[in-house]
N, C-alpha and C. Protein backbone atom coordinates (compact mmCIF):
# COMPACT_ATOMS: atom_id res chain seq x y z
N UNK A 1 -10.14 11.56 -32.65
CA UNK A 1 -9.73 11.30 -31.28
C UNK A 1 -8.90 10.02 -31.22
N UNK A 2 -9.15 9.07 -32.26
CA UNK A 2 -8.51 7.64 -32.06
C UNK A 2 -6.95 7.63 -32.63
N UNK A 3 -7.15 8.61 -33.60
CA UNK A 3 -5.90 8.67 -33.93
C UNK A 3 -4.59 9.41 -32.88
N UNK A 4 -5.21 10.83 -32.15
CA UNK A 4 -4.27 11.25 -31.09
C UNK A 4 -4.28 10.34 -29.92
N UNK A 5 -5.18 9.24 -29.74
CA UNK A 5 -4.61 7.65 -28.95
C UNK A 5 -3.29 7.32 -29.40
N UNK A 6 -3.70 6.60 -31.12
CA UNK A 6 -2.68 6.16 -31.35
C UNK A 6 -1.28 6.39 -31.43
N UNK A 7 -1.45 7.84 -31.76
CA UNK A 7 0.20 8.78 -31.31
C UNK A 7 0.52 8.62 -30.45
N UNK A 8 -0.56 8.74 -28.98
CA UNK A 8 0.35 8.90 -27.99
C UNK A 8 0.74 7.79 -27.39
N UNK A 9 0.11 6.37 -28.01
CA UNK A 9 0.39 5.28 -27.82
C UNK A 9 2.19 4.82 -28.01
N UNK A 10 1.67 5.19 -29.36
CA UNK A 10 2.92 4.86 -30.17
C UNK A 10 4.30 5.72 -29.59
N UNK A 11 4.74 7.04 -29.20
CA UNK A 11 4.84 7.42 -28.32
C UNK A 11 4.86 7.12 -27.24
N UNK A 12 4.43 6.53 -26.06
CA UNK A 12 4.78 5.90 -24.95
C UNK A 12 5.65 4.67 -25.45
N UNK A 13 4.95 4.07 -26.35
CA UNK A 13 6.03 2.60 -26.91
C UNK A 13 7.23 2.50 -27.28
N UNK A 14 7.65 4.09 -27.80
CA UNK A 14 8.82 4.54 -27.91
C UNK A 14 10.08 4.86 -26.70
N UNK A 15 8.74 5.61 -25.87
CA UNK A 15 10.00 6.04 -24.77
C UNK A 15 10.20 4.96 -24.01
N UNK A 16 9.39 3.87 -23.54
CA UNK A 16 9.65 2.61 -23.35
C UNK A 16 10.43 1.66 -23.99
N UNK A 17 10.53 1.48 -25.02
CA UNK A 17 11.75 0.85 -25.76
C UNK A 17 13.33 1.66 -25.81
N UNK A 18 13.28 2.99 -25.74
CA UNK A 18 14.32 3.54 -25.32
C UNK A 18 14.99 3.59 -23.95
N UNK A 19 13.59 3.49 -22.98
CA UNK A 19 14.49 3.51 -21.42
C UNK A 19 15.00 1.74 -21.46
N UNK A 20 14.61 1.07 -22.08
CA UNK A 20 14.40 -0.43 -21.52
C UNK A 20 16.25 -0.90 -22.25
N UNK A 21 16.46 -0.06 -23.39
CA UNK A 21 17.75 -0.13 -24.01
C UNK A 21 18.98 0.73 -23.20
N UNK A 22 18.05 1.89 -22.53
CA UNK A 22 19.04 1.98 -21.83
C UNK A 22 19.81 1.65 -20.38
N UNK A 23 18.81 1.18 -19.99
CA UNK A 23 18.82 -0.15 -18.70
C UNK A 23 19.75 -1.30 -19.51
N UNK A 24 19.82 -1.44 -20.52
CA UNK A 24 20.27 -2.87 -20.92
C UNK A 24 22.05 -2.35 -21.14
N UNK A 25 21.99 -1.17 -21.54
CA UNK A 25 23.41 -0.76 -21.71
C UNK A 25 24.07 -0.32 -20.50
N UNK A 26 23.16 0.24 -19.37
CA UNK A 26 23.76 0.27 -17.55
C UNK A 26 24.09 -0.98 -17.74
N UNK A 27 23.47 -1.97 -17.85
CA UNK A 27 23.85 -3.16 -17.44
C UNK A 27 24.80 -3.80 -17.92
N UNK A 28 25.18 -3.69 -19.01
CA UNK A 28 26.48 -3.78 -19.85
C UNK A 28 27.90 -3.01 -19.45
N UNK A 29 27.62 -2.14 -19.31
CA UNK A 29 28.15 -1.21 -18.42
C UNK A 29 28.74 -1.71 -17.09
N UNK A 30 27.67 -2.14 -16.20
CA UNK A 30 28.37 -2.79 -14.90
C UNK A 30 29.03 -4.27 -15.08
N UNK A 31 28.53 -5.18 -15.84
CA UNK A 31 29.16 -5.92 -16.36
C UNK A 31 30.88 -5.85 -16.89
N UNK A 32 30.91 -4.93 -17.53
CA UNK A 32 32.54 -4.50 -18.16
C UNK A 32 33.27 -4.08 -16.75
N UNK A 33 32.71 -3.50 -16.38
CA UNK A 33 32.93 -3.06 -14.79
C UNK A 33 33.44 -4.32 -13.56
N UNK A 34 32.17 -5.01 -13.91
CA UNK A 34 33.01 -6.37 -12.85
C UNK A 34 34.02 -6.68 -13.20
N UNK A 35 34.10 -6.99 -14.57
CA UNK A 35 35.22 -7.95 -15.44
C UNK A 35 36.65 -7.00 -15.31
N UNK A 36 36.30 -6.02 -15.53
CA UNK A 36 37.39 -5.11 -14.51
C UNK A 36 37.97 -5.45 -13.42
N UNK A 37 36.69 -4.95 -12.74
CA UNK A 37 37.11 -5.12 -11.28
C UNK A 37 38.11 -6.56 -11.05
N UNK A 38 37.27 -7.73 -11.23
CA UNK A 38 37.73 -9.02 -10.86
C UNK A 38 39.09 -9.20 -11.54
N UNK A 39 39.14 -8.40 -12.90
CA UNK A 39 40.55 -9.30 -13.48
C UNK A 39 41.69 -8.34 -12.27
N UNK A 40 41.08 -7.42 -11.79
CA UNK A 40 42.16 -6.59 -11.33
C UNK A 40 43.05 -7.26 -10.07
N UNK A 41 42.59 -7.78 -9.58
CA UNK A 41 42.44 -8.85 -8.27
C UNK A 41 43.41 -9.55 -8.33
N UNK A 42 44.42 -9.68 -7.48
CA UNK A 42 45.28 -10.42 -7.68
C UNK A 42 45.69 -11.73 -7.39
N UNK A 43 46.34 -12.62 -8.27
CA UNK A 43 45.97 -14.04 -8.29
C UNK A 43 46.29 -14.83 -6.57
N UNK A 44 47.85 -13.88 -5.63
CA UNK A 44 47.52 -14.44 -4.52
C UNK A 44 47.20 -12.96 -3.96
N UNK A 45 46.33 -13.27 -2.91
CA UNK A 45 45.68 -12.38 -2.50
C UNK A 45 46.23 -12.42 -0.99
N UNK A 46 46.45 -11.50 -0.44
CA UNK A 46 47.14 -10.76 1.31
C UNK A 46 46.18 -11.58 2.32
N UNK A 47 46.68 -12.23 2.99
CA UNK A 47 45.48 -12.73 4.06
C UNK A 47 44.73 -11.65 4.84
N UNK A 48 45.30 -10.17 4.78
CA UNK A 48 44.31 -9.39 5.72
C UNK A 48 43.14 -8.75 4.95
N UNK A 49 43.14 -9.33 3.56
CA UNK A 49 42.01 -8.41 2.63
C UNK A 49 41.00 -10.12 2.78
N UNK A 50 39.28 -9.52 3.02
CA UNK A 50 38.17 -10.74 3.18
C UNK A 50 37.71 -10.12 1.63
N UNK A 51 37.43 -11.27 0.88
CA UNK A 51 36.44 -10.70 -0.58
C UNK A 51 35.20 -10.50 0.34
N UNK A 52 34.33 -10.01 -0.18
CA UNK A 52 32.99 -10.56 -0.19
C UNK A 52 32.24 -11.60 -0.53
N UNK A 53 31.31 -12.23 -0.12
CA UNK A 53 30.65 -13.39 -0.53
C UNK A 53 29.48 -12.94 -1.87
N UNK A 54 29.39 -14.03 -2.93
CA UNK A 54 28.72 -13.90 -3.79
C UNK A 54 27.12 -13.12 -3.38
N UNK A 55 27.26 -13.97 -1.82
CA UNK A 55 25.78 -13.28 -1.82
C UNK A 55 25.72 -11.71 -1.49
N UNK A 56 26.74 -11.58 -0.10
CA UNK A 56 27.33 -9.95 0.02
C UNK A 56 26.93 -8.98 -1.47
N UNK A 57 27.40 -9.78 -2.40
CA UNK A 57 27.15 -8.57 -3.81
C UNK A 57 26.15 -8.55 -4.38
N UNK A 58 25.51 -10.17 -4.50
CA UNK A 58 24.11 -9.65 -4.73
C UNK A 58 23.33 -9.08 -4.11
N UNK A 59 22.83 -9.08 -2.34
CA UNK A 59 22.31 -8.24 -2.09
C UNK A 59 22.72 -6.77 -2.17
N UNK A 60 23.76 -6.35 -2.29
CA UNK A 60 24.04 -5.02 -2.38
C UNK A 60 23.76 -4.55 -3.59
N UNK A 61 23.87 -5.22 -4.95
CA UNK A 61 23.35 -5.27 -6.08
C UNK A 61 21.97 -4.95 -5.99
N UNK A 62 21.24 -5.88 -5.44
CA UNK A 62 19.25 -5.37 -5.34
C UNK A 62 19.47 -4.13 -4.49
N UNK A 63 20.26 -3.99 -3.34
CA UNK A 63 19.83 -3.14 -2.81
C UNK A 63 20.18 -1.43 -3.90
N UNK A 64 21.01 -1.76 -4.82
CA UNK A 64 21.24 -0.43 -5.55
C UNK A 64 20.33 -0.74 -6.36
N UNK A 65 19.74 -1.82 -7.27
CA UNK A 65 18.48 -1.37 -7.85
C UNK A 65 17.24 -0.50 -7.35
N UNK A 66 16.91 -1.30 -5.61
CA UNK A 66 15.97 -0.57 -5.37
C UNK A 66 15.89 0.59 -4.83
N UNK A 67 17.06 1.15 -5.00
CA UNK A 67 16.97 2.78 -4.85
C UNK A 67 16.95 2.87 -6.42
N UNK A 68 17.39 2.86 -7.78
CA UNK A 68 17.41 2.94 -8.26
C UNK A 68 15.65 2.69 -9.22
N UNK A 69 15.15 1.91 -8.28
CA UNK A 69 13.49 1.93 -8.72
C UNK A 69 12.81 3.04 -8.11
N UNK A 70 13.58 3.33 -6.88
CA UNK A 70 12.62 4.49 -6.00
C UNK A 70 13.16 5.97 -7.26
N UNK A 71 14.17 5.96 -7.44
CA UNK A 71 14.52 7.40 -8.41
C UNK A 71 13.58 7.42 -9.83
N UNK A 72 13.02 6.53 -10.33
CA UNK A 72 12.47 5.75 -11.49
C UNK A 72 10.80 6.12 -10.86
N UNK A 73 10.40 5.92 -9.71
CA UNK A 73 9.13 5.63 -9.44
C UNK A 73 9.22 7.49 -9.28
N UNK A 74 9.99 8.44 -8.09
CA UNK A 74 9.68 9.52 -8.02
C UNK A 74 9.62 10.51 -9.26
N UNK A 75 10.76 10.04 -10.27
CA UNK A 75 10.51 11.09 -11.53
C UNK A 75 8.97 10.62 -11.99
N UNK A 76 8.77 9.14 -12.57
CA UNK A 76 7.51 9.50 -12.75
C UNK A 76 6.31 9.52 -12.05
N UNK A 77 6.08 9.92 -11.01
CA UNK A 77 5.47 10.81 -10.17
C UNK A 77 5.49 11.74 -10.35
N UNK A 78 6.91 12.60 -10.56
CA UNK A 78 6.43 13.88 -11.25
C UNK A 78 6.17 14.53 -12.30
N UNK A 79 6.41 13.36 -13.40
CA UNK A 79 5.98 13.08 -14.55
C UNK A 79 4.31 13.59 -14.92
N UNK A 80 3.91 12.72 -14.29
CA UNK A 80 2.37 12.21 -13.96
C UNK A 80 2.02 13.82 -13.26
N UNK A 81 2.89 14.50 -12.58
CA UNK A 81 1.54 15.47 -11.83
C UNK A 81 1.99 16.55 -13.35
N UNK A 82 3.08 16.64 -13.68
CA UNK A 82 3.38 17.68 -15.08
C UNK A 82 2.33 17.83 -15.89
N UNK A 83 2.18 16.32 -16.69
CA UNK A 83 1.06 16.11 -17.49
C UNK A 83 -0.30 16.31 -16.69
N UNK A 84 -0.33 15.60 -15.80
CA UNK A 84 -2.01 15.96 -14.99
C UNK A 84 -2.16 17.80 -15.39
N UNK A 85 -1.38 18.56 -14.59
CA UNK A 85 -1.24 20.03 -14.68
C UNK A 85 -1.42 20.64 -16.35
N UNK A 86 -1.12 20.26 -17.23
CA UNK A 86 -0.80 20.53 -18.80
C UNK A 86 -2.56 20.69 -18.90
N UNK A 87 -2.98 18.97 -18.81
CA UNK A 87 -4.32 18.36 -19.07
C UNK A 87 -5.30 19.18 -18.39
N UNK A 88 -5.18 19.52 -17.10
CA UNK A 88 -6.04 20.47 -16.81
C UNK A 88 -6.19 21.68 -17.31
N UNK A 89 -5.00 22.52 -17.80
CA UNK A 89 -4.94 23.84 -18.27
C UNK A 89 -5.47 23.59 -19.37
N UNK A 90 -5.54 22.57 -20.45
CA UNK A 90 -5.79 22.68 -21.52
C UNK A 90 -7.65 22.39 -21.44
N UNK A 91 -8.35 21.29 -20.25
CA UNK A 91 -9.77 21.57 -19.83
C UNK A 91 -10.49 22.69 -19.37
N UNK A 92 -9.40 23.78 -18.84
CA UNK A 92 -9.71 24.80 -18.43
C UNK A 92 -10.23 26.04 -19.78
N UNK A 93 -9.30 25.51 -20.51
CA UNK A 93 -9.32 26.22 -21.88
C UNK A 93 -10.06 25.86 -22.93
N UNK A 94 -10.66 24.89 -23.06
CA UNK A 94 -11.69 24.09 -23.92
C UNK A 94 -13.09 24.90 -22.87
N UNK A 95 -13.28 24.56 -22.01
CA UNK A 95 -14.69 24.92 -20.99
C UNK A 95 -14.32 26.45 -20.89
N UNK A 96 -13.62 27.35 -21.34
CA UNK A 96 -13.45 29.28 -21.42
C UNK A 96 -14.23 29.26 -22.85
N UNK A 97 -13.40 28.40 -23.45
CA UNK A 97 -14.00 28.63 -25.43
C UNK A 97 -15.55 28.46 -25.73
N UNK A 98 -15.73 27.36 -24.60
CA UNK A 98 -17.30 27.00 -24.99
C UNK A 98 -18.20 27.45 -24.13
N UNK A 99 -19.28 28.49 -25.15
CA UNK A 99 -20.32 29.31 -24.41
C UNK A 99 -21.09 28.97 -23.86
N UNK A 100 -21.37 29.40 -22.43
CA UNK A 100 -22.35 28.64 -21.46
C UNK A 100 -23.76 28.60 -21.98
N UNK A 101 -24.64 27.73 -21.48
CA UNK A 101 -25.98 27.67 -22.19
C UNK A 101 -27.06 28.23 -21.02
């Protein structure tokens, strides 16, 4: 039993080090993206165009993370009821195999 822990340990540690790399490469990603964006910008700029303020982007920034946590929180939610559902079928099937007393 300690050992199918440790698989599935080891296993979660995995898919966790893989989502966490791939958060790091979105982020790299939007990064190349600013540096884009900004070099694109031109050095004099039209008086009828307003930039945004540093803060303007950061909050809009959190605010796309935290939809981006809510998409993160609902998959695994349904993550969680998948496996719940698996785990039961497979209790259902252990308690059929074993003869009542």
């Amino acid at each position: 039993m300690s050992k199918q822990t440790v698989d599935f340990t080891a296993v979660v540690a995995e898919g966790q080090k893989q989502a966490l790399s791939a958060i790091a490469q979105g982020h790299e990603a939007m990064l190349r993206l600013a540096e884009l964006g900004l070099s694109s910008i031109p050095a004099e700029i039209p008086s009828s165009w307003s930039p945004p303020t540093a803060k303007d982007v950061v909050q809009a920034s959190y605010d796309f993370a935290g939809k981006v946590l809510e998409e993160q929180k609902a998959f695994a939610l349904r993550l969680a009821e998948i496996a719940s559902a698996r785990v039961d079928d497979a209790r259902k099937t252990v308690a059929e195999a074993i003869p009542a007393k």
